[in-house]
N, C-alpha and C. Protein backbone atom coordinates (compact mmCIF):
# COMPACT_ATOMS: atom_id res chain seq x y z
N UNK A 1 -45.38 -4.28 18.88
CA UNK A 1 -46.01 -5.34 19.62
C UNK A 1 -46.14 -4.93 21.07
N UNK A 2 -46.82 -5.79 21.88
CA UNK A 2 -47.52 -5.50 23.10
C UNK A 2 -48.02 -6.49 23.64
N UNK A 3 -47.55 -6.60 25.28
CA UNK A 3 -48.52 -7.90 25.51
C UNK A 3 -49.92 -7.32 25.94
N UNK A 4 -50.74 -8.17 25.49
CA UNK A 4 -52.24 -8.41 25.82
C UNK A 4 -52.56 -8.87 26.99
N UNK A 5 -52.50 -10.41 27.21
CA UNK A 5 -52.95 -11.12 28.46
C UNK A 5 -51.62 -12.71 28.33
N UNK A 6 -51.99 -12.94 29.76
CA UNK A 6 -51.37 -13.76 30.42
C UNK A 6 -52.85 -14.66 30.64
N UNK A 7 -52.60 -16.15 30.08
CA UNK A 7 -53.42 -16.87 30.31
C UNK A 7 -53.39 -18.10 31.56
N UNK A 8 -54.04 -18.46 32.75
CA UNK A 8 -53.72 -19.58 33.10
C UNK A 8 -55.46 -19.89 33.26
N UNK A 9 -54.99 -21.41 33.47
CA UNK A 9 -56.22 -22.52 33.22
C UNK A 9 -56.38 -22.43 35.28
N UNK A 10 -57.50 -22.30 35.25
CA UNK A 10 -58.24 -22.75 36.68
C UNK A 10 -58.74 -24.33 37.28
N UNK A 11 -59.23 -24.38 38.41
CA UNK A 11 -59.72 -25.35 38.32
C UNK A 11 -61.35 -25.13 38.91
N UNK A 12 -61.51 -24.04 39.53
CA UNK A 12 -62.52 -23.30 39.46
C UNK A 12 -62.85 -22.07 39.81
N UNK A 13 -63.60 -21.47 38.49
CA UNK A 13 -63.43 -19.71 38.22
C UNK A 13 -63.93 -19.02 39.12
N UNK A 14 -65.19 -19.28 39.68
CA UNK A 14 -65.25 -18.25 40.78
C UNK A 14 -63.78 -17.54 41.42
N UNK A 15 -64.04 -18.86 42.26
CA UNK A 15 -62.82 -19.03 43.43
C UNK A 15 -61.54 -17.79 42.79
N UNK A 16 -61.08 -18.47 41.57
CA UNK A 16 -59.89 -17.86 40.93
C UNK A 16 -60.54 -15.90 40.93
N UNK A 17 -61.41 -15.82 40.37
CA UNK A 17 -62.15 -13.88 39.96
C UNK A 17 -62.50 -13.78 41.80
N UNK A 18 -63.00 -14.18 42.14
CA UNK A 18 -62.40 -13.83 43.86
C UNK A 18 -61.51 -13.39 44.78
N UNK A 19 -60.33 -14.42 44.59
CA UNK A 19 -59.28 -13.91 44.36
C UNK A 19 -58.38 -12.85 44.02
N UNK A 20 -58.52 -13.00 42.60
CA UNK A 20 -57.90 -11.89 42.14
C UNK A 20 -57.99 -10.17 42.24
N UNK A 21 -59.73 -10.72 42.11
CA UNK A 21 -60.55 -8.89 42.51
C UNK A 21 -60.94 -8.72 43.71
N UNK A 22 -61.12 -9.61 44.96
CA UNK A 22 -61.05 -9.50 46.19
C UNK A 22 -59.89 -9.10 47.56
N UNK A 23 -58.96 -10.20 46.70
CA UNK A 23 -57.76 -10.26 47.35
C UNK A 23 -56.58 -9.47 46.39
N UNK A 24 -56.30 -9.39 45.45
CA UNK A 24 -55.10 -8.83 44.65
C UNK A 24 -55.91 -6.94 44.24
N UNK A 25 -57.03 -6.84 44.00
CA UNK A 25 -57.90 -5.81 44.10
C UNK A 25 -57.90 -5.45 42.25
N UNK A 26 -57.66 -6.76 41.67
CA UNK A 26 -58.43 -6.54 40.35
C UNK A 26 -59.36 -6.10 39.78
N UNK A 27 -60.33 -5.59 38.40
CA UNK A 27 -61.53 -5.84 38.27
C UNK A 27 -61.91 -7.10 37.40
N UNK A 28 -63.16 -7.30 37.59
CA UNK A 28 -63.51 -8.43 36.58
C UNK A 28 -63.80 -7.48 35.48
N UNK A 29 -62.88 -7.90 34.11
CA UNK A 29 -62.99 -6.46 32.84
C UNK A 29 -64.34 -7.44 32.03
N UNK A 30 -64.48 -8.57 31.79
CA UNK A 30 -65.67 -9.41 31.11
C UNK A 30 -65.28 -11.13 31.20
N UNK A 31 -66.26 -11.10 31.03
CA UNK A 31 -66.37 -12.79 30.70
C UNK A 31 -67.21 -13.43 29.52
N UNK A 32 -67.19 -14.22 29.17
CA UNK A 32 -67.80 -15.41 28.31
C UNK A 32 -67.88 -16.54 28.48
N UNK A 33 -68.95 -17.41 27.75
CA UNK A 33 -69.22 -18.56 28.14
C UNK A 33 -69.36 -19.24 26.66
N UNK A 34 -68.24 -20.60 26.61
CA UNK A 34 -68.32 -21.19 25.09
C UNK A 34 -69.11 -23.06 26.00
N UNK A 35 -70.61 -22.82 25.68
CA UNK A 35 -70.68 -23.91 26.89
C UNK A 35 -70.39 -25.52 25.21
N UNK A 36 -70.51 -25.02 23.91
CA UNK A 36 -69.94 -26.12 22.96
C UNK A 36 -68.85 -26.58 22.85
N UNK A 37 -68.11 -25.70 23.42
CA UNK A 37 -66.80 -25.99 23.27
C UNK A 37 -66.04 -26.53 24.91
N UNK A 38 -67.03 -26.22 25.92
CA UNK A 38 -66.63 -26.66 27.20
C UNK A 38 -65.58 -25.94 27.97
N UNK A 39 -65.88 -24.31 27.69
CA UNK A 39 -65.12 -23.61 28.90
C UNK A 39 -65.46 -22.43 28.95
N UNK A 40 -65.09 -21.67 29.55
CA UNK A 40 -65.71 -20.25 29.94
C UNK A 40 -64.42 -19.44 30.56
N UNK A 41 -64.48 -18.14 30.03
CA UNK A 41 -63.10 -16.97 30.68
C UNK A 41 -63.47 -16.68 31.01
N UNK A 42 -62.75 -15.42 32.01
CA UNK A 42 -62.70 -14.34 33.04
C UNK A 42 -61.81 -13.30 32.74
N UNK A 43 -61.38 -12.34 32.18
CA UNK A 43 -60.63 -11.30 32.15
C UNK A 43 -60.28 -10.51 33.63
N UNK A 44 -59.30 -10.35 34.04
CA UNK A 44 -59.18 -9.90 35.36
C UNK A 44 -58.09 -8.76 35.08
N UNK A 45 -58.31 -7.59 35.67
CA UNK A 45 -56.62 -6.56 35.56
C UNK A 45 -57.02 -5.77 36.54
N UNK A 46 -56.56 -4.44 36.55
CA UNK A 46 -56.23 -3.26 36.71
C UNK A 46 -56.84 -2.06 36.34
N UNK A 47 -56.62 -3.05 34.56
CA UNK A 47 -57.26 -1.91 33.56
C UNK A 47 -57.64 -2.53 32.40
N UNK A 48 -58.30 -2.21 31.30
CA UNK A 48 -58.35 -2.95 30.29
C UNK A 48 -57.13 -2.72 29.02
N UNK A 49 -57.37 -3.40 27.98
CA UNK A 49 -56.57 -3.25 26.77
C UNK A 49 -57.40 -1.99 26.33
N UNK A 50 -56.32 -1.39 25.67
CA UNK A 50 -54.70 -1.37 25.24
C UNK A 50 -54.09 -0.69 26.42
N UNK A 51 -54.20 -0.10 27.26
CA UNK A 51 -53.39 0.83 28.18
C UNK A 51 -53.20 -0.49 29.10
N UNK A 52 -53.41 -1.57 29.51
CA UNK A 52 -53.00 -2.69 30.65
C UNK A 52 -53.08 -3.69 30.05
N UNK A 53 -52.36 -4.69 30.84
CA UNK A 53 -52.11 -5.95 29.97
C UNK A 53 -53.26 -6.72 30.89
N UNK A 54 -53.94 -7.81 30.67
CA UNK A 54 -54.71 -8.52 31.83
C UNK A 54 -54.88 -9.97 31.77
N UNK A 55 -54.90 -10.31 33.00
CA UNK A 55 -54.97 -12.06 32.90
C UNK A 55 -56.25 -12.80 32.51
N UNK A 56 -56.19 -13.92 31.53
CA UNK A 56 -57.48 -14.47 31.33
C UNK A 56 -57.67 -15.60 32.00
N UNK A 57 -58.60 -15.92 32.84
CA UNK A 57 -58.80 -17.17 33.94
C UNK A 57 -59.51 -18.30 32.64
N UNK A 58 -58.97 -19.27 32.59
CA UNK A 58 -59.59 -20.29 31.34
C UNK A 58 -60.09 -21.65 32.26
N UNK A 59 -61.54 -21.72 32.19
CA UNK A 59 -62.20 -22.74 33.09
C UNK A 59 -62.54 -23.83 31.87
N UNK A 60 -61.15 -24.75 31.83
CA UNK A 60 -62.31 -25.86 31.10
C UNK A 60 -63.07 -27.06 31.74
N UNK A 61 -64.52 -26.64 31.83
CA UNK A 61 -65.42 -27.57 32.32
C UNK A 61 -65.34 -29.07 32.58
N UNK A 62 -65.33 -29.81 34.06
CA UNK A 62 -65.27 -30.61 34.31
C UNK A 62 -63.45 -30.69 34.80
N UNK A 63 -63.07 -29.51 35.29
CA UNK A 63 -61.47 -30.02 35.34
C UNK A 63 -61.18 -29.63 36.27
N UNK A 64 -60.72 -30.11 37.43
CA UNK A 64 -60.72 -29.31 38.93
C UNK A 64 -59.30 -28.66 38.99
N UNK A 65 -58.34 -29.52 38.56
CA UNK A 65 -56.73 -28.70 39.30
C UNK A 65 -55.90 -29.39 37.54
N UNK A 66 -55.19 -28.26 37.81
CA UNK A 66 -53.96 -28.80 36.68
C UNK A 66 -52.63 -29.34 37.31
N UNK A 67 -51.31 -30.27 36.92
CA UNK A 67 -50.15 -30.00 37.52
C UNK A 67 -49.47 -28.53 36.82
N UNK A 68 -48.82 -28.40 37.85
CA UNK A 68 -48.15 -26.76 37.46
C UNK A 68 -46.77 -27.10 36.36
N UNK A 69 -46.12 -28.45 36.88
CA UNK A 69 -45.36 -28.15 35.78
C UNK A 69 -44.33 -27.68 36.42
N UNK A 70 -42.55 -27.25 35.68
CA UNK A 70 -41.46 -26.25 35.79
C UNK A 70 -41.45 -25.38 35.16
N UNK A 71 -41.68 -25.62 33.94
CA UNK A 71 -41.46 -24.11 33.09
C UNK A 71 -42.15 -22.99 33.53
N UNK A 72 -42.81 -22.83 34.12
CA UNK A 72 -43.51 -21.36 34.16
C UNK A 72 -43.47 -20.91 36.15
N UNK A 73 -42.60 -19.44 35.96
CA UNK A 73 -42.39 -19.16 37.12
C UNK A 73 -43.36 -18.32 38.07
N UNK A 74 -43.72 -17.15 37.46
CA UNK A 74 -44.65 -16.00 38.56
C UNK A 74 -45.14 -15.23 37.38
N UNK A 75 -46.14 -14.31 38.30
CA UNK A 75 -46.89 -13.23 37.52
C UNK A 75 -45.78 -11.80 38.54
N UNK A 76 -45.49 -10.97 38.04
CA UNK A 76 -45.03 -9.90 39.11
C UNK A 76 -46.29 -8.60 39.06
N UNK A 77 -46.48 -8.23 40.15
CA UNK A 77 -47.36 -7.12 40.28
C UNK A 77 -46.48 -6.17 40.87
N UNK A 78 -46.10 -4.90 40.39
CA UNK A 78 -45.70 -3.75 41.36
C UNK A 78 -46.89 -2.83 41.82
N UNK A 79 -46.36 -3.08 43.22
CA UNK A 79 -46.86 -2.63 44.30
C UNK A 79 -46.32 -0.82 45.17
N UNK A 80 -46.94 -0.30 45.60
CA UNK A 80 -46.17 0.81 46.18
C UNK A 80 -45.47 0.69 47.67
N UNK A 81 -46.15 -0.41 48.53
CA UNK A 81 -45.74 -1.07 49.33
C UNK A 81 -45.84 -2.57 49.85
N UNK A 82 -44.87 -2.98 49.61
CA UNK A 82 -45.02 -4.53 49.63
C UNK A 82 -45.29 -4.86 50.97
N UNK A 83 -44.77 -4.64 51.60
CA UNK A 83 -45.62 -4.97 53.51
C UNK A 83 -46.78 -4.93 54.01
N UNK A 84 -47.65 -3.53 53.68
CA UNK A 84 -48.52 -3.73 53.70
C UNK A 84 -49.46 -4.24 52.66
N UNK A 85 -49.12 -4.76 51.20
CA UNK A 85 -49.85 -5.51 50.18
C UNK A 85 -49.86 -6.79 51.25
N UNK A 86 -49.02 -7.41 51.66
CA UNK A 86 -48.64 -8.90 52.59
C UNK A 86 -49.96 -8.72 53.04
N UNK A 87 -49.76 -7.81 54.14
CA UNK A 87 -50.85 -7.56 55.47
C UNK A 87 -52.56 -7.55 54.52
N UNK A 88 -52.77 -6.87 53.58
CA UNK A 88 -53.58 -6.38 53.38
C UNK A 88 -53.94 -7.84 52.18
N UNK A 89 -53.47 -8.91 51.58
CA UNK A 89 -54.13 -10.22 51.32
C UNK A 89 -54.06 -11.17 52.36
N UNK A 90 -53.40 -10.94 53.50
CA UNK A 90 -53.14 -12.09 54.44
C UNK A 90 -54.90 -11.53 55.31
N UNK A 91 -55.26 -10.65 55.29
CA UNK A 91 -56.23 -10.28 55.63
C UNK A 91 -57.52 -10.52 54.77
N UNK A 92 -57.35 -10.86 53.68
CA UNK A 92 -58.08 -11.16 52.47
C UNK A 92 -58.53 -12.48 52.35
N UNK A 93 -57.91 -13.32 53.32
CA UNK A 93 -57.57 -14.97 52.79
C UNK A 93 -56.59 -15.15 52.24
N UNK A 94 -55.83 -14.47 51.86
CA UNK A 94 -54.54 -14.70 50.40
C UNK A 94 -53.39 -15.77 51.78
N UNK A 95 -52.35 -16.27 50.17
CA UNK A 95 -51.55 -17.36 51.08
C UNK A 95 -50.05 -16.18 50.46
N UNK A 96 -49.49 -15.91 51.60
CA UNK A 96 -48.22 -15.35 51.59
C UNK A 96 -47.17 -16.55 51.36
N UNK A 97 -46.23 -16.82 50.76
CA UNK A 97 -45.38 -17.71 50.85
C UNK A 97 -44.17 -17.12 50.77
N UNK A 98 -43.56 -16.03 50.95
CA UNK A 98 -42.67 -15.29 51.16
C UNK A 98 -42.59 -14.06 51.73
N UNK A 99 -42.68 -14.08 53.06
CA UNK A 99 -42.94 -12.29 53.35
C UNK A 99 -42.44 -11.53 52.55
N UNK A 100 -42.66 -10.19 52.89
CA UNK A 100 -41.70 -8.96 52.43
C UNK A 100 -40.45 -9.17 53.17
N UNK A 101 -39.60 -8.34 52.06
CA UNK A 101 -38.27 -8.18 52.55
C UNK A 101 -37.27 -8.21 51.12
N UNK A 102 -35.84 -7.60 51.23
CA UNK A 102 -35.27 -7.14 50.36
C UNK A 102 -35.08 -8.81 49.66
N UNK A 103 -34.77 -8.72 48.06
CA UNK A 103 -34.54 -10.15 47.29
C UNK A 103 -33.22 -10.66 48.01
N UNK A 104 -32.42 -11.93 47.94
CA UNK A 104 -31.34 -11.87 47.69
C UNK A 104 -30.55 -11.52 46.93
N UNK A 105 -29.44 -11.06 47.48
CA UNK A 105 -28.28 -10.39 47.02
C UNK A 105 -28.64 -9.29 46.56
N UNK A 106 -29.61 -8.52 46.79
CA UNK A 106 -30.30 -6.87 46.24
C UNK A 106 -31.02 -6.51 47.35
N UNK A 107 -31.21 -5.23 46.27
CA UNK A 107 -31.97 -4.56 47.69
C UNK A 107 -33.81 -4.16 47.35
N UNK A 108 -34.01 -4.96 45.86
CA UNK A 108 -35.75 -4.80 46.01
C UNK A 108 -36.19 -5.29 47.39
N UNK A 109 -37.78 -4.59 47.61
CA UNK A 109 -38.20 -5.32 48.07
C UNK A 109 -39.22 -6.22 47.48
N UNK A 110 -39.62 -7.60 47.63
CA UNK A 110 -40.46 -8.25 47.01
C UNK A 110 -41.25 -9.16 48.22
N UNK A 111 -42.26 -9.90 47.80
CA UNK A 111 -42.36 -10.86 48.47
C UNK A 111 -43.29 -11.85 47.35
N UNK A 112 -44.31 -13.02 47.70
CA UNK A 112 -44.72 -14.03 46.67
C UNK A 112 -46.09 -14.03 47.52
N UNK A 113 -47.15 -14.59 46.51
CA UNK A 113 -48.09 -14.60 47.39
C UNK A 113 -48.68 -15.82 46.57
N UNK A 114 -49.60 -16.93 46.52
CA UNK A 114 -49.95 -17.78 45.47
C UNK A 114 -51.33 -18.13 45.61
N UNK A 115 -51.44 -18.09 44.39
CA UNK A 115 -53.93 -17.86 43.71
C UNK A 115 -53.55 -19.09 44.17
N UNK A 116 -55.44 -19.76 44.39
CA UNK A 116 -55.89 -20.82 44.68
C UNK A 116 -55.48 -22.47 43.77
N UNK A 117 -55.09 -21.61 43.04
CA UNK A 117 -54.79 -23.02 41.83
C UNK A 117 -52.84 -23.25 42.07
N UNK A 118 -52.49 -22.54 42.73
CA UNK A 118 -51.12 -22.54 43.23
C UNK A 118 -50.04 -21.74 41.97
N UNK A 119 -51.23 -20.92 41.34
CA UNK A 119 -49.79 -20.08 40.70
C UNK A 119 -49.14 -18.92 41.33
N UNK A 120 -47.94 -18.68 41.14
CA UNK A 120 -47.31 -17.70 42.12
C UNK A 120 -47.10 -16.41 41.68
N UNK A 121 -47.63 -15.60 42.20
CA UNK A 121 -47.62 -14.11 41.84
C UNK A 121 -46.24 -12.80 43.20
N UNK A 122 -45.25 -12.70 42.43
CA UNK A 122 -44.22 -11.64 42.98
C UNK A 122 -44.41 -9.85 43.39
N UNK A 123 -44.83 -9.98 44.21
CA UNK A 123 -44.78 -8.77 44.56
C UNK A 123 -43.96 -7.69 44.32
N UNK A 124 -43.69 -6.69 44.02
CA UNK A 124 -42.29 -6.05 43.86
C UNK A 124 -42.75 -4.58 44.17
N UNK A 125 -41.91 -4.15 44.98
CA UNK A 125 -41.83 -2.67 45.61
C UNK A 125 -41.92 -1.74 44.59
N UNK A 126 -42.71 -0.78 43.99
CA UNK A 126 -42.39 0.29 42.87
C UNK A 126 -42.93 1.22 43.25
N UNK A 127 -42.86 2.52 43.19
CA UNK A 127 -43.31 3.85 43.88
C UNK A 127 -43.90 4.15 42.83
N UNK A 128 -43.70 3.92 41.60
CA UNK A 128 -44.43 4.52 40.36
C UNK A 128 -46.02 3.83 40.42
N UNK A 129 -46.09 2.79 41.27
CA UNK A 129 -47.43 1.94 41.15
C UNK A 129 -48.28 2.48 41.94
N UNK A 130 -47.87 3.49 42.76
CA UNK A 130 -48.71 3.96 43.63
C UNK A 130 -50.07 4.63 43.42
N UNK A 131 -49.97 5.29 42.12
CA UNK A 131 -51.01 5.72 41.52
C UNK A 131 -52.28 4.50 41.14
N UNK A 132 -53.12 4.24 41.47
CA UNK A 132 -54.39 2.99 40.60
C UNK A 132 -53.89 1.83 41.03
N UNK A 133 -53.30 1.49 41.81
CA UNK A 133 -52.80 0.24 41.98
C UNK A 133 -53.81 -0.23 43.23
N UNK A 134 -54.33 -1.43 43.08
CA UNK A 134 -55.53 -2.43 44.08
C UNK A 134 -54.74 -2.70 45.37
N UNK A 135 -53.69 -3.07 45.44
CA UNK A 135 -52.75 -3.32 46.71
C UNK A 135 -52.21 -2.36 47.29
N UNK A 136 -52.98 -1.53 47.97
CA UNK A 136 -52.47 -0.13 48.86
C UNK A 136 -52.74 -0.37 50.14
């Protein structure tokens, strides 16, 4: 087994594939449109399946914002440098809600940054990401 994609619901897709491939430095991998059924995706990653896992943006028509809810915490992206990833979406439009800096009680570095629909995505320091990674 393998994960595929990480799904969250938008409240509108542009905005969200903007985002992600503007500011996080995604690509848009495809989209579709089910206009009978009343919604339309966005595939967003890195990379496509099978070698990357990628998020699907789910627009169901006519729905502006969802509540977020508790159960569900972050997306984590490793990064090769988390300071300048900060600098380099705070420059983007992106909303930082945690600078960089080591976690508590450890010594990653991480920081949080959160998409337009207010889900929260973790930054995390990895040197191995340095290769293809959108946040350089």
């Amino acid at each position: 087994m393998r994960l595929l994609h990480t799904m969250l619901r938008v409240g509108n897709l542009q905005r969200s594939i903007d985002f992600y491939t503007q500011v996080l430095g995604m690509k848009l991998l495809r989209t579709s449109e089910n206009p009978d059924y009343k919604y339309s995706l966005a595939f967003v990653g890195y990379g496509s399946n099978p070698e990357h896992a990628e998020i699907e943006l789910t627009y169901n028509h006519g729905t502006d914002h969802y509540d977020m809810g508790t159960a569900f915490g972050h997306i984590a992206l490793g990064v090769p440098d988390v300071y300048a990833a900060c600098e380099k979406i705070k420059a983007g439009g992106g909303n930082v809600t945690r600078e960089a800096g080591p976690v508590k009680g450890g010594t990653s570095v991480i920081a949080f940054v959160t998409d337009p629909d207010g889900y929260k995505i973790e930054l995390v320091q990895r040197a191995e990401n340095a290769v293809g990674a959108g946040l350089r």
